[in-house]
C-alpha atoms as a PDB file:
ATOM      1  CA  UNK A   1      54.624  98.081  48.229  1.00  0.00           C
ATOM      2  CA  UNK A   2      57.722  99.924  47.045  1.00  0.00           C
ATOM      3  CA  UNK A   3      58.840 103.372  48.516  1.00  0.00           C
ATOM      4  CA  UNK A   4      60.094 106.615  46.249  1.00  0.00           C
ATOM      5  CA  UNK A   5      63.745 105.801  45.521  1.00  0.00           C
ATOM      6  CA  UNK A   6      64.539 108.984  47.275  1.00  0.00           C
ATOM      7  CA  UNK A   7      62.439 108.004  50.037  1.00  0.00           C
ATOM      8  CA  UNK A   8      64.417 104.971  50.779  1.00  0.00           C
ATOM      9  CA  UNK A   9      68.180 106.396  50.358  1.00  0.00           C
ATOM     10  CA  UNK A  10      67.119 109.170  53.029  1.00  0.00           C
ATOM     11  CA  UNK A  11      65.631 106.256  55.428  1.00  0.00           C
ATOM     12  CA  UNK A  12      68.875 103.866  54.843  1.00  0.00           C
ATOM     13  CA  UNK A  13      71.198 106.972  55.599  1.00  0.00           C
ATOM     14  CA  UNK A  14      69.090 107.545  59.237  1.00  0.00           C
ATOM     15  CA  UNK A  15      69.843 104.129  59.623  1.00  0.00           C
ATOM     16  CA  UNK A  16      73.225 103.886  59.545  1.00  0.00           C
ATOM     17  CA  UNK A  17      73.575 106.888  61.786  1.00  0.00           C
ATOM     18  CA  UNK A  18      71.588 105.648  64.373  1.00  0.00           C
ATOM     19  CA  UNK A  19      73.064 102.306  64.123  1.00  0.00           C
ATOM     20  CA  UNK A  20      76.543 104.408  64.798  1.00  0.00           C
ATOM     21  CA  UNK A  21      74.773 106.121  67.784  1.00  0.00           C
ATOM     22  CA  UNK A  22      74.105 102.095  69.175  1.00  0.00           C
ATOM     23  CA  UNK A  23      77.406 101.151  68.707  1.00  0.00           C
ATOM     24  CA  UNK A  24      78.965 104.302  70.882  1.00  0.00           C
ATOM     25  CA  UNK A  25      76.191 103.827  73.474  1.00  0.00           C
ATOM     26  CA  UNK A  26      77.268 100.315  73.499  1.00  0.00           C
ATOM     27  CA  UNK A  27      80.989 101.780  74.459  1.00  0.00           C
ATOM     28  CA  UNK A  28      79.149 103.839  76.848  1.00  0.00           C
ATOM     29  CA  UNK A  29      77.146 101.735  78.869  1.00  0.00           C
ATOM     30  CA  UNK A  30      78.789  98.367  78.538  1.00  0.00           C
ATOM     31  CA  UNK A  31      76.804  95.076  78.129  1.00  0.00           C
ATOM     32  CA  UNK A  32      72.909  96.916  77.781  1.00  0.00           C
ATOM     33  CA  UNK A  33      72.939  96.458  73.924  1.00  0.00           C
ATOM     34  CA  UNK A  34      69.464  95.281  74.263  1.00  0.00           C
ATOM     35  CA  UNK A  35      68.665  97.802  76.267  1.00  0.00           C
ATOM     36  CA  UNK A  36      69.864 100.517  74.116  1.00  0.00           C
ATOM     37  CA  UNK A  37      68.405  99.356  71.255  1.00  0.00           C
ATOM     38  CA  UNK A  38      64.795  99.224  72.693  1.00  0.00           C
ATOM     39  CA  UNK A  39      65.280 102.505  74.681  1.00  0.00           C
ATOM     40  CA  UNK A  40      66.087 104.098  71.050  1.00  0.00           C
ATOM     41  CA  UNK A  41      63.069 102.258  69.054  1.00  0.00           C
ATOM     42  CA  UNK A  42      60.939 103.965  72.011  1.00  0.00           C
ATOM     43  CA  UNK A  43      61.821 107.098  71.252  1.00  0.00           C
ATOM     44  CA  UNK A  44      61.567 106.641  67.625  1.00  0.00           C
ATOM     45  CA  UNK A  45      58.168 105.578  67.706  1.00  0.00           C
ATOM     46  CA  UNK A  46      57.436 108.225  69.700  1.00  0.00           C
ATOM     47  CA  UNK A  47      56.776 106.530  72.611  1.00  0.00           C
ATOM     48  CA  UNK A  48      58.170 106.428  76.414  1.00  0.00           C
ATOM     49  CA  UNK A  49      60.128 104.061  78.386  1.00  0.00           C
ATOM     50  CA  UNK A  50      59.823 102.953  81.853  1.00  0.00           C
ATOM     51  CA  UNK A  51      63.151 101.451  83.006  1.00  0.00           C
ATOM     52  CA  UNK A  52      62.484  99.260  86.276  1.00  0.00           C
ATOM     53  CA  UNK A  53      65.126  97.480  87.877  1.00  0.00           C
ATOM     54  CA  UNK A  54      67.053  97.570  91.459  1.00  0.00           C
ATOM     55  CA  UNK A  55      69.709 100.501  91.989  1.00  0.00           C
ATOM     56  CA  UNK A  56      72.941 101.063  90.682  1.00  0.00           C
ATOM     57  CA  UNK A  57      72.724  99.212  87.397  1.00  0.00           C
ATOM     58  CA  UNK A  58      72.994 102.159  85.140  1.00  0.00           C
ATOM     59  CA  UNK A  59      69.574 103.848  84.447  1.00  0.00           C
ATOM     60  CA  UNK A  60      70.472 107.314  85.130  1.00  0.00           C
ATOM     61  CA  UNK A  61      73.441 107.018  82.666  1.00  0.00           C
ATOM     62  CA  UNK A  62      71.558 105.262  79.898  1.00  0.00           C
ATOM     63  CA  UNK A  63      69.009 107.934  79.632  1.00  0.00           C
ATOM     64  CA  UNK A  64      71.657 110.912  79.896  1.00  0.00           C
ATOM     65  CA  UNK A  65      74.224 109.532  77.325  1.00  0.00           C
ATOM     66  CA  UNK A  66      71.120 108.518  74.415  1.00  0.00           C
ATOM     67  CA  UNK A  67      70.023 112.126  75.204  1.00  0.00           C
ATOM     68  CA  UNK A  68      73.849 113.656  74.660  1.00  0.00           C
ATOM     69  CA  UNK A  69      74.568 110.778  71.908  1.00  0.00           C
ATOM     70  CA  UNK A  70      71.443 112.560  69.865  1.00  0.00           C
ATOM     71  CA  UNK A  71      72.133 116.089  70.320  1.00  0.00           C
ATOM     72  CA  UNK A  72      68.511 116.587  72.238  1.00  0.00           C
ATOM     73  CA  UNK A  73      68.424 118.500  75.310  1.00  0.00           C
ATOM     74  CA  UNK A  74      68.177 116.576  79.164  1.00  0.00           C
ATOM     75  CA  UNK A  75      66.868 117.397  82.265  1.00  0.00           C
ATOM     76  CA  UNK A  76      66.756 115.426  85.449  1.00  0.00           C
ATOM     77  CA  UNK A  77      63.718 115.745  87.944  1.00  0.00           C
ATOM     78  CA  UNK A  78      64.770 113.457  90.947  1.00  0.00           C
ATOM     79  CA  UNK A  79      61.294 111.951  92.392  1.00  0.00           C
ATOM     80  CA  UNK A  80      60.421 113.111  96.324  1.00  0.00           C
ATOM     81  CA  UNK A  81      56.892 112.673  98.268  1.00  0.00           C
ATOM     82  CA  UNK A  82      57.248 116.432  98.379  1.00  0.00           C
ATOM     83  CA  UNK A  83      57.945 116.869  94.575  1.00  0.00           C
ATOM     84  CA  UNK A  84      55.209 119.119  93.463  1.00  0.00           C
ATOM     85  CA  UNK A  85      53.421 119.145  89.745  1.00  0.00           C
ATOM     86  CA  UNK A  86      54.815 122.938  89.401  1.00  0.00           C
ATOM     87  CA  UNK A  87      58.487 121.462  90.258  1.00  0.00           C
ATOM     88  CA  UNK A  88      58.056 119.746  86.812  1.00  0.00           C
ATOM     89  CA  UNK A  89      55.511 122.095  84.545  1.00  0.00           C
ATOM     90  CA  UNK A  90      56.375 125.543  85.613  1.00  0.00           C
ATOM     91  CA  UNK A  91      54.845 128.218  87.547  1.00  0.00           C
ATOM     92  CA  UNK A  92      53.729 131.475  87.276  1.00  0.00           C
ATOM     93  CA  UNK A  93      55.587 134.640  89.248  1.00  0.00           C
ATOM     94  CA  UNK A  94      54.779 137.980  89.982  1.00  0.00           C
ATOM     95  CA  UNK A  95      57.620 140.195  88.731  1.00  0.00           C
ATOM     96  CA  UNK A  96      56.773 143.929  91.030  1.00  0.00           C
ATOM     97  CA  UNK A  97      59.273 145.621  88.963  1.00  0.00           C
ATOM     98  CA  UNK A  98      57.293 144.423  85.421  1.00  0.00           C
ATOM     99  CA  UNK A  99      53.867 144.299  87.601  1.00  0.00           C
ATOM    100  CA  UNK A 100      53.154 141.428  85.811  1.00  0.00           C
ATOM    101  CA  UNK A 101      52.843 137.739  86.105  1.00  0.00           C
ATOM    102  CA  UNK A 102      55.058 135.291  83.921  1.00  0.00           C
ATOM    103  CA  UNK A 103      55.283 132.173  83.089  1.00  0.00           C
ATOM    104  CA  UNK A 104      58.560 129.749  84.290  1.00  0.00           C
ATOM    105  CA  UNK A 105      58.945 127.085  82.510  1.00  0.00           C
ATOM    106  CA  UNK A 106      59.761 123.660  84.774  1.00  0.00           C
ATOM    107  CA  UNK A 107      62.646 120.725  83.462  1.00  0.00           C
ATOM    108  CA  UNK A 108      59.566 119.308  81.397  1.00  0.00           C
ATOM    109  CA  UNK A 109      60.333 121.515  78.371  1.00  0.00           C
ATOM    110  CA  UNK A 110      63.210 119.609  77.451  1.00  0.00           C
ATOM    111  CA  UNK A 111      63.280 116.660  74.644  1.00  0.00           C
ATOM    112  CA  UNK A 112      63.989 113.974  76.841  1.00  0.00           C
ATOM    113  CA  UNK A 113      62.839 114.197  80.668  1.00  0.00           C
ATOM    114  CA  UNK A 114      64.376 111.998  83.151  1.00  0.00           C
ATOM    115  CA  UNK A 115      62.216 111.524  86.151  1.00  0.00           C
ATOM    116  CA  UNK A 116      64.216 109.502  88.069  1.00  0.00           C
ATOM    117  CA  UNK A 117      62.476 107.208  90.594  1.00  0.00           C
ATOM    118  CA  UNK A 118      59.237 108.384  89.603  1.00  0.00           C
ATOM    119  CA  UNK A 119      57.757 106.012  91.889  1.00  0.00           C
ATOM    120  CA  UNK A 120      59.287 108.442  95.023  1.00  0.00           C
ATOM    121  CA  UNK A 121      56.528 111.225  93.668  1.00  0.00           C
ATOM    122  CA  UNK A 122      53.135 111.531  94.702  1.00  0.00           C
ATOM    123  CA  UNK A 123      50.108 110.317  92.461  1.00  0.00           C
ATOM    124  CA  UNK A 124      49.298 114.108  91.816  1.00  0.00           C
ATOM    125  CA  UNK A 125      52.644 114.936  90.665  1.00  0.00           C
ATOM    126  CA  UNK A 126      52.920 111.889  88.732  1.00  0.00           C
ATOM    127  CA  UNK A 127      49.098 112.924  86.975  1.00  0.00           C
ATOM    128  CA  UNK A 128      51.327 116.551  85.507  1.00  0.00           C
ATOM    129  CA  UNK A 129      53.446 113.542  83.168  1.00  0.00           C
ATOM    130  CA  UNK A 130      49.851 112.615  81.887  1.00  0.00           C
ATOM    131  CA  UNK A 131      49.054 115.044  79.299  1.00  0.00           C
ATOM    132  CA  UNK A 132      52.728 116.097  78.281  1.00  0.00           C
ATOM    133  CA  UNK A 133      53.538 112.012  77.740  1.00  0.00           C
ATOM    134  CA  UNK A 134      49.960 111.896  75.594  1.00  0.00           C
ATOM    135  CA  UNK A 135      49.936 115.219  73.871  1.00  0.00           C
ATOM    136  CA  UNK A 136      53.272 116.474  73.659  1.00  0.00           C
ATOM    137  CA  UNK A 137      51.936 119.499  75.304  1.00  0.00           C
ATOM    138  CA  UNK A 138      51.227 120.682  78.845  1.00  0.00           C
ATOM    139  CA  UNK A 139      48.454 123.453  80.258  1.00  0.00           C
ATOM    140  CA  UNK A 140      48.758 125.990  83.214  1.00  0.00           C
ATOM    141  CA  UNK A 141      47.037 129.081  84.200  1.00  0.00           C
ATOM    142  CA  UNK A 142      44.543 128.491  81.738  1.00  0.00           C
ATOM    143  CA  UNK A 143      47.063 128.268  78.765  1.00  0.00           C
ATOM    144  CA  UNK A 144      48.414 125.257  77.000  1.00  0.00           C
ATOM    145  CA  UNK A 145      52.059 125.084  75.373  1.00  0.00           C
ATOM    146  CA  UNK A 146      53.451 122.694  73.065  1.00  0.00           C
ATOM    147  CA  UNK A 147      56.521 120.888  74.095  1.00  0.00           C
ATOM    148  CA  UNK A 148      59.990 121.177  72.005  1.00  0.00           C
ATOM    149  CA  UNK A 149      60.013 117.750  69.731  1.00  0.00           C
ATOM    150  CA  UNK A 150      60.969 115.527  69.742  1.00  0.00           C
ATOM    151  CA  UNK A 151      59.605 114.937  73.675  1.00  0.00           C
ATOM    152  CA  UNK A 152      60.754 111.945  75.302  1.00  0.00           C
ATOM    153  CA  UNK A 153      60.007 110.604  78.922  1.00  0.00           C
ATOM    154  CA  UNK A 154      62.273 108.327  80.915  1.00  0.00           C
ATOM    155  CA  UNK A 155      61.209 107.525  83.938  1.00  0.00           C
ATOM    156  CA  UNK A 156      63.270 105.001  86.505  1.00  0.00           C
ATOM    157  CA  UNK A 157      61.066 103.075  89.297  1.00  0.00           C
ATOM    158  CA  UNK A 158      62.758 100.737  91.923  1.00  0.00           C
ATOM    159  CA  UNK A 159      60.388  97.376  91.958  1.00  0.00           C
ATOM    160  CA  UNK A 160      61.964  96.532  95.949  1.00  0.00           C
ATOM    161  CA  UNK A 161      61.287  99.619  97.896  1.00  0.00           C
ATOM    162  CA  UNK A 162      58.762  99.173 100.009  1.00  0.00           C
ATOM    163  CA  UNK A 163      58.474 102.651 101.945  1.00  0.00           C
ATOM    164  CA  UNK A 164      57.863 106.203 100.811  1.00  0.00           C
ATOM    165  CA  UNK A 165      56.687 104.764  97.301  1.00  0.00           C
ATOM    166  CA  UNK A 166      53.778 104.690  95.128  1.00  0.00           C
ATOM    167  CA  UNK A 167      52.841 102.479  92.682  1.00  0.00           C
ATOM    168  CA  UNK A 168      51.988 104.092  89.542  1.00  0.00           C
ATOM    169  CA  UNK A 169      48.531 103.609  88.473  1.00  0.00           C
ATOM    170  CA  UNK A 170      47.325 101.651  85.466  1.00  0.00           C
ATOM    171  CA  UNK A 171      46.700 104.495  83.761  1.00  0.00           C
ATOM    172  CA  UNK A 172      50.314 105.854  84.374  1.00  0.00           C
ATOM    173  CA  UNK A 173      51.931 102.395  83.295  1.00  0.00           C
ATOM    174  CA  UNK A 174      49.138 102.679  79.821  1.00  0.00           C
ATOM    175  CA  UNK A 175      51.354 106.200  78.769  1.00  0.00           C
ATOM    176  CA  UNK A 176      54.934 103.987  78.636  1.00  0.00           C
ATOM    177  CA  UNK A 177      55.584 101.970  75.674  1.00  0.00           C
ATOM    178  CA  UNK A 178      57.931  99.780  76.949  1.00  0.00           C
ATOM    179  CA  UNK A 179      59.406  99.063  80.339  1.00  0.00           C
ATOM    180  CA  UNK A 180      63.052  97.560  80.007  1.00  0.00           C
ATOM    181  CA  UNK A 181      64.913  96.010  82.605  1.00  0.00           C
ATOM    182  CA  UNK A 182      68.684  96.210  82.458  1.00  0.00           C
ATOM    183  CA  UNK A 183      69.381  93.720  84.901  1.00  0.00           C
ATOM    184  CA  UNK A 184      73.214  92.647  86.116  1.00  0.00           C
ATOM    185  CA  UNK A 185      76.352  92.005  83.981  1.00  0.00           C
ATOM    186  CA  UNK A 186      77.890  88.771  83.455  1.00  0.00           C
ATOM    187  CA  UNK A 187      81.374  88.696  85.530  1.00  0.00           C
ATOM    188  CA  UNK A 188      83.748  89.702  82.946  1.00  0.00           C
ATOM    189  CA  UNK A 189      81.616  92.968  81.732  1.00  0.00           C
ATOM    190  CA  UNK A 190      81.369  94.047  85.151  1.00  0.00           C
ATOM    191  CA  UNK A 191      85.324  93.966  85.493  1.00  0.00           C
ATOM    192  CA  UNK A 192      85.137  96.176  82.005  1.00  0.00           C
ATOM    193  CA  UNK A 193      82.816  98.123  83.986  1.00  0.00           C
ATOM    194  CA  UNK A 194      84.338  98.878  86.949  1.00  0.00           C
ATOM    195  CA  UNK A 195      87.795  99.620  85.163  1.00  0.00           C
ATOM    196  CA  UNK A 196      85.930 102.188  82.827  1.00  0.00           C
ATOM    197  CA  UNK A 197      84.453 103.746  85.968  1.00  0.00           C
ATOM    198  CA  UNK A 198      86.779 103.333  89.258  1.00  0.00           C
ATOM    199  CA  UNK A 199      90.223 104.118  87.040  1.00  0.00           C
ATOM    200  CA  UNK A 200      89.410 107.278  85.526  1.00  0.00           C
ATOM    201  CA  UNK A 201      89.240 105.534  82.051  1.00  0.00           C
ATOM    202  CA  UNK A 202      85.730 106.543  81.192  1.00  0.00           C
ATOM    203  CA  UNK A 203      84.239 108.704  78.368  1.00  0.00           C
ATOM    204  CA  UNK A 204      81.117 110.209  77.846  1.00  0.00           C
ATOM    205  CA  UNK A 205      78.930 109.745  75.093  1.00  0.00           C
ATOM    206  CA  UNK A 206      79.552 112.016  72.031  1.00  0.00           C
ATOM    207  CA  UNK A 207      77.171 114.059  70.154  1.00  0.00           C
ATOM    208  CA  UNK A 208      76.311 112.423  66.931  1.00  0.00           C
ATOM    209  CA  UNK A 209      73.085 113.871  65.539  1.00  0.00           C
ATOM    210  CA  UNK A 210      70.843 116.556  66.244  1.00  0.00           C
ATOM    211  CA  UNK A 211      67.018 116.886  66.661  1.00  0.00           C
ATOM    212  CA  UNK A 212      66.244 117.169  63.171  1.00  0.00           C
ATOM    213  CA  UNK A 213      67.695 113.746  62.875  1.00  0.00           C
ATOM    214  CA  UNK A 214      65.707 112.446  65.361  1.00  0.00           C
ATOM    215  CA  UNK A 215      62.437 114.083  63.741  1.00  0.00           C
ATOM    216  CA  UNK A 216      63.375 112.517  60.384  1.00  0.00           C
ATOM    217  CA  UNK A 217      63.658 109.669  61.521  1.00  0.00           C
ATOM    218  CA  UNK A 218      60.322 109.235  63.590  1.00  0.00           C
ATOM    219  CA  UNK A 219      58.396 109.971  60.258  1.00  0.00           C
ATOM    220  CA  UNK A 220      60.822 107.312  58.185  1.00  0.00           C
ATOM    221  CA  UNK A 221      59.660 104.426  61.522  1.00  0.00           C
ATOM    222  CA  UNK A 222      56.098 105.902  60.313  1.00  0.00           C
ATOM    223  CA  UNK A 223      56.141 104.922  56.579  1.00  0.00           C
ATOM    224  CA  UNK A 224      57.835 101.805  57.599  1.00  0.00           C
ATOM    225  CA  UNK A 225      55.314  98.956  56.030  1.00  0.00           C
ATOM    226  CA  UNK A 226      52.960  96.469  57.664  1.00  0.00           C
ATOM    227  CA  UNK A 227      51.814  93.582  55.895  1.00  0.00           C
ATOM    228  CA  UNK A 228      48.251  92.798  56.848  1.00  0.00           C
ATOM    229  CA  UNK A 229      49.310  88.875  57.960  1.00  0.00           C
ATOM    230  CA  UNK A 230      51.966  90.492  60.072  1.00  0.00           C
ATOM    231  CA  UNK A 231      49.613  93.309  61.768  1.00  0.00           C
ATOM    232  CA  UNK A 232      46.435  90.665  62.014  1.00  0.00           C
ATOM    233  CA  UNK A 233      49.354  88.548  63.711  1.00  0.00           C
ATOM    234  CA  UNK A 234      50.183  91.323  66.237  1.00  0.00           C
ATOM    235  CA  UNK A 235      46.520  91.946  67.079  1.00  0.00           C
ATOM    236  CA  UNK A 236      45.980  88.536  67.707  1.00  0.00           C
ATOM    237  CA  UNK A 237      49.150  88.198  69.849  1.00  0.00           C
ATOM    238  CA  UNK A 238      47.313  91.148  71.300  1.00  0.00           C
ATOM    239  CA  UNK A 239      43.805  89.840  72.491  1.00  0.00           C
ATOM    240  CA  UNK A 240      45.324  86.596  73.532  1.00  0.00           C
ATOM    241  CA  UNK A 241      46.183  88.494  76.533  1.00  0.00           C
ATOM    242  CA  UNK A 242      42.747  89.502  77.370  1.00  0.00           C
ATOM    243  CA  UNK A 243      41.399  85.653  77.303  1.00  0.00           C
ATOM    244  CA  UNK A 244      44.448  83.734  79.198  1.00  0.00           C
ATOM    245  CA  UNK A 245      43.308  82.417  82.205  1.00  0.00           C
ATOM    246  CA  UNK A 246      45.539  84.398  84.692  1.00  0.00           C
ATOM    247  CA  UNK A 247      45.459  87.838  83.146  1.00  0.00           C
ATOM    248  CA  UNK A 248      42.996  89.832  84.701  1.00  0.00           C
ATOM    249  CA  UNK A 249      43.342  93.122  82.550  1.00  0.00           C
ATOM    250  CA  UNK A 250      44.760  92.454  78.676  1.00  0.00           C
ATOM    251  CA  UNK A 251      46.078  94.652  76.429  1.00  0.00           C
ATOM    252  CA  UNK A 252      44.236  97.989  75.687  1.00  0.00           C
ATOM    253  CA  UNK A 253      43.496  99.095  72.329  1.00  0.00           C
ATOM    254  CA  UNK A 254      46.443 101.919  72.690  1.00  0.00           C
ATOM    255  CA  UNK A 255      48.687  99.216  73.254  1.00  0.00           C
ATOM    256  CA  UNK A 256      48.202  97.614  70.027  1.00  0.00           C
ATOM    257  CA  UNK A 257      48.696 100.790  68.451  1.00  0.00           C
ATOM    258  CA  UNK A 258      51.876 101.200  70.198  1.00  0.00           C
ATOM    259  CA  UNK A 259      53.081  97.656  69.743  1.00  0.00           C
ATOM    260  CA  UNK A 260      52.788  98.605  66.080  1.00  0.00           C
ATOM    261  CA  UNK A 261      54.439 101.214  66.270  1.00  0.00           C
ATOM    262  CA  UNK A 262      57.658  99.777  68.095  1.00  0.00           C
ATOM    263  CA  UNK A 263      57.643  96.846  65.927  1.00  0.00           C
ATOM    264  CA  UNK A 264      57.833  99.490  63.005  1.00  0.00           C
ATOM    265  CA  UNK A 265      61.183 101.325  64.775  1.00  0.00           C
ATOM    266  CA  UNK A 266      62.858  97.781  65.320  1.00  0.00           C
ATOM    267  CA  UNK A 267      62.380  97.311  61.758  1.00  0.00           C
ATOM    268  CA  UNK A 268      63.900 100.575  60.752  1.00  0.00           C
ATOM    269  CA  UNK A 269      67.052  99.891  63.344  1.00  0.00           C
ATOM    270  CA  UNK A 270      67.789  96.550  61.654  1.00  0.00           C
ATOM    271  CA  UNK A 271      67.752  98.510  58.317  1.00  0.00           C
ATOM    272  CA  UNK A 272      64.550  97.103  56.797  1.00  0.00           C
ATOM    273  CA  UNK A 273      61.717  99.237  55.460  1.00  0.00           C
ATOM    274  CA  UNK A 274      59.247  95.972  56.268  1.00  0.00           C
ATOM    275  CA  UNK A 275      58.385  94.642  59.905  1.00  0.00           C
ATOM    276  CA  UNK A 276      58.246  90.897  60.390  1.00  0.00           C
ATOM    277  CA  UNK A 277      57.197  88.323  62.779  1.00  0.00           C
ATOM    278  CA  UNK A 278      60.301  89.005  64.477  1.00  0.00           C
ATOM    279  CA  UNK A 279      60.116  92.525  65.239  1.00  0.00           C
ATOM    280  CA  UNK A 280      56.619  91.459  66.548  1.00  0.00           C
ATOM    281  CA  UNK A 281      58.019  88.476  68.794  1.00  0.00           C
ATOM    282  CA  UNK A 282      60.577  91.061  70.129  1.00  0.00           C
ATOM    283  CA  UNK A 283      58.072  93.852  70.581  1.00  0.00           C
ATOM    284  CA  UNK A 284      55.519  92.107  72.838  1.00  0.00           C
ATOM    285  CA  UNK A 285      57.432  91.449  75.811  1.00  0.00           C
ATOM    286  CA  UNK A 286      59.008  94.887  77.069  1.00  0.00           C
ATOM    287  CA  UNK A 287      55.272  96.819  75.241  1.00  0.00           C
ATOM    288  CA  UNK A 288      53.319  94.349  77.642  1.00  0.00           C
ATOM    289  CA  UNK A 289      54.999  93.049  80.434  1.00  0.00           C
ATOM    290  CA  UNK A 290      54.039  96.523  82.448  1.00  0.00           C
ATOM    291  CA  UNK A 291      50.559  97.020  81.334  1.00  0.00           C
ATOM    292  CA  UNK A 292      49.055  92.941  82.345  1.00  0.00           C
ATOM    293  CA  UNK A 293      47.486  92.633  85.535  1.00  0.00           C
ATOM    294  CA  UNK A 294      47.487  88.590  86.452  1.00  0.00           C
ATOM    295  CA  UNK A 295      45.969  87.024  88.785  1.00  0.00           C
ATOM    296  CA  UNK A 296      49.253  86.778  91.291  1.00  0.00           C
ATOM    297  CA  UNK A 297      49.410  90.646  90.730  1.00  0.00           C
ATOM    298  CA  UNK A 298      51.396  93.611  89.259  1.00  0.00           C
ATOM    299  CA  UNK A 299      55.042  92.921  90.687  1.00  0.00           C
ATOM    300  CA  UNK A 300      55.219  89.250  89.947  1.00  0.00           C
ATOM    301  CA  UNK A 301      57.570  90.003  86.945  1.00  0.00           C
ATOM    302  CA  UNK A 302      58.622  86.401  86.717  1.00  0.00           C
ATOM    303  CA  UNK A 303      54.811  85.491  86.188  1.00  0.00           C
ATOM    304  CA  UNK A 304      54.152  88.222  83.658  1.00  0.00           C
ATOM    305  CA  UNK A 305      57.044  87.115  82.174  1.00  0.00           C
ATOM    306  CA  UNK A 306      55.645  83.480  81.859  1.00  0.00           C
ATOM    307  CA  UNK A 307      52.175  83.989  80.756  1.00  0.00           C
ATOM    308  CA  UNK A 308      53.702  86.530  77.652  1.00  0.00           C
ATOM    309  CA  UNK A 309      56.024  83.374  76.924  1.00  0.00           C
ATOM    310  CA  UNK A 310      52.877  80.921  76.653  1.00  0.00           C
ATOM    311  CA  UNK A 311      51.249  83.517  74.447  1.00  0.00           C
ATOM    312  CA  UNK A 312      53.793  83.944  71.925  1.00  0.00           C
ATOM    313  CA  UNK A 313      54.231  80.038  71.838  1.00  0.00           C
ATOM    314  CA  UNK A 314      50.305  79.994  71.519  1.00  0.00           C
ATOM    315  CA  UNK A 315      49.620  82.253  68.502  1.00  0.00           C
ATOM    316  CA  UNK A 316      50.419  80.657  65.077  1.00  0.00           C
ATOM    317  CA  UNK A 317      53.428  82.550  62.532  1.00  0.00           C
ATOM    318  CA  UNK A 318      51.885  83.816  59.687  1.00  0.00           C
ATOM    319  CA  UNK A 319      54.926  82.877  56.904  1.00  0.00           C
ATOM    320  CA  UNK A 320      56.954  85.326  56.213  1.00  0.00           C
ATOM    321  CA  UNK A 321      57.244  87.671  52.966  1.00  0.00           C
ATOM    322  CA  UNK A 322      58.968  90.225  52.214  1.00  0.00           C
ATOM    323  CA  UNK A 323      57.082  93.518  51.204  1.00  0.00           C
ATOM    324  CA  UNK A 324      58.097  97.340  50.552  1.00  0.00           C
END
């Protein structure tokens, strides 16, 4: 299945740009390549990321420097128990001098939200992410307003804390596409690190594209092609989650539909205009490791973690070919 010539030099131009915008980010945030790369196919599939790991290992500054590396606007809401859903929406004031009520706009009309330590806000303020995560749009006083696009949500949750937390609920976890873990730095990285950011040598990310980038590329992830071996494989991978033996709740429907569509933005970062088995073995872990409920429970990462291994070992590789 070939694309319009004209099709594919715009798509491999996108792709070396954003490959650029890895490479600083990798400058930026030292030893998260992985990390990078999966936050950025999240937000080119139009999707949102969940980043879950203990403090201090570089969450915050991930999500602001891939916001300032692709020109889109940021804003941090810091999660509280007394965080309320107008902090983050808006609300509407009485102006006596207009005598008239407007509308304020809250940090949600942004492209890409931070809501650091979501987990620290209240299940009702958590429910106001619901319908701007699925929709791209958010509704109060009666009247709904689109979002600026692109619209991307990173949220940060510490898995330890104990106190003044609550879990987000399993329709919460459903809206993220992936949840990434960063994890700690091998020794000598963490020397880089701590030069870069002690010693005054650090930099900031630079701005490298702009939102219209961003945009064209999201539609070049969404012509990115599927064979049907490669997509029966996914959905196979899929439902083999809803019939091991210590899953409890499988994948949904919307997460097949999101699997597909990170598999298709992995493809486009590695510069092909085809997904493979690969992009699917690579996909499944960080799209499902947050939405499987086994039978040892939510937080038992290193279980999750298990179970998705013995899946991917179970399902057969369709062989690969190369289409588009």
């Amino acid at each position: 299945m070939a694309e319009p010539m004209e099709w594919r030099a715009s798509s491999e131009a996108l792709h070396k740009e954003f490959k650029s915008v890895v490479e600083s980010l990798s400058q930026v945030v030292i030893g998260q390549r992985e990390a990078i790369e999966l936050l950025l196919a999240a937000c080119l599939a139009g999707g949102h990321a969940l980043l879950e790991d203990v403090p201090g290992t570089g969450k915050t500054r991930l999500a602001s420097s891939l916001a300032a590396a692709l020109g889109l606007s940021f804003h941090r809401v810091q999660g509280t128990p007394d965080l309320l859903p107008a902090d983050v929406v808006g609300t509407t004031i009485y102006h006596p001098a207009e005598e008239q009520f407007r509308f304020h706009p809250g940090p949600i009309f942004t492209n890409v939200l931070l809501m650091d330590e979501i987990n620290r806000a209240t299940p009702r303020t958590q429910s106001a992410l619901l319908e701007a995560m699925a929709e791209g749009q958010v509704s109060a006083d009666g009247e709904t307003m689109p979002l600026p696009q692109p619209f991307f949500v990173i949220a940060t949750a510490n898995p330890v804390e104990s106190q003044g937390v609550f879990p987000l609920p399993e329709a919460q976890l459903d809206r993220f596409l992936v949840q990434i873990r960063l994890g700690y730095l091998d020794a000598d990285l963490e020397m880089a690190m701590v030069k870069r950011v002690a010693f005054g040598h650090d930099a900031p990310a630079v701005e490298m594209l702009t939102p219209a980038k961003v945009l064209a590329a999201q539609d070049a992830v969404r012509q990115t092609y599927i064979s049907d071996d490669v997509l029966r494989y996914l959905i196979e991978l899929s439902r083999a989650t809803r019939n091991h033996d210590q899953i409890i709740l499988g994948a949904s429907p919307r997460a097949i539909v999101l699997l597909t569509r990170l598999t298709q933005a992995i493809a486009f970062l590695a510069g092909r205009s085809f997904v493979t088995p690969d992009d699917v073995r690579r996909a499944f872990p960080p799209v499902m490791s947050h939405r499987l409920q086994t039978d040892i429970g939510w937080m038992d990462r290193n279980a999750v973690d298990r179970v998705l291994t013995e899946i991917v070992s179970s399902v057969p590789v369709p062989h690969e070919r190369e289409e588009g």
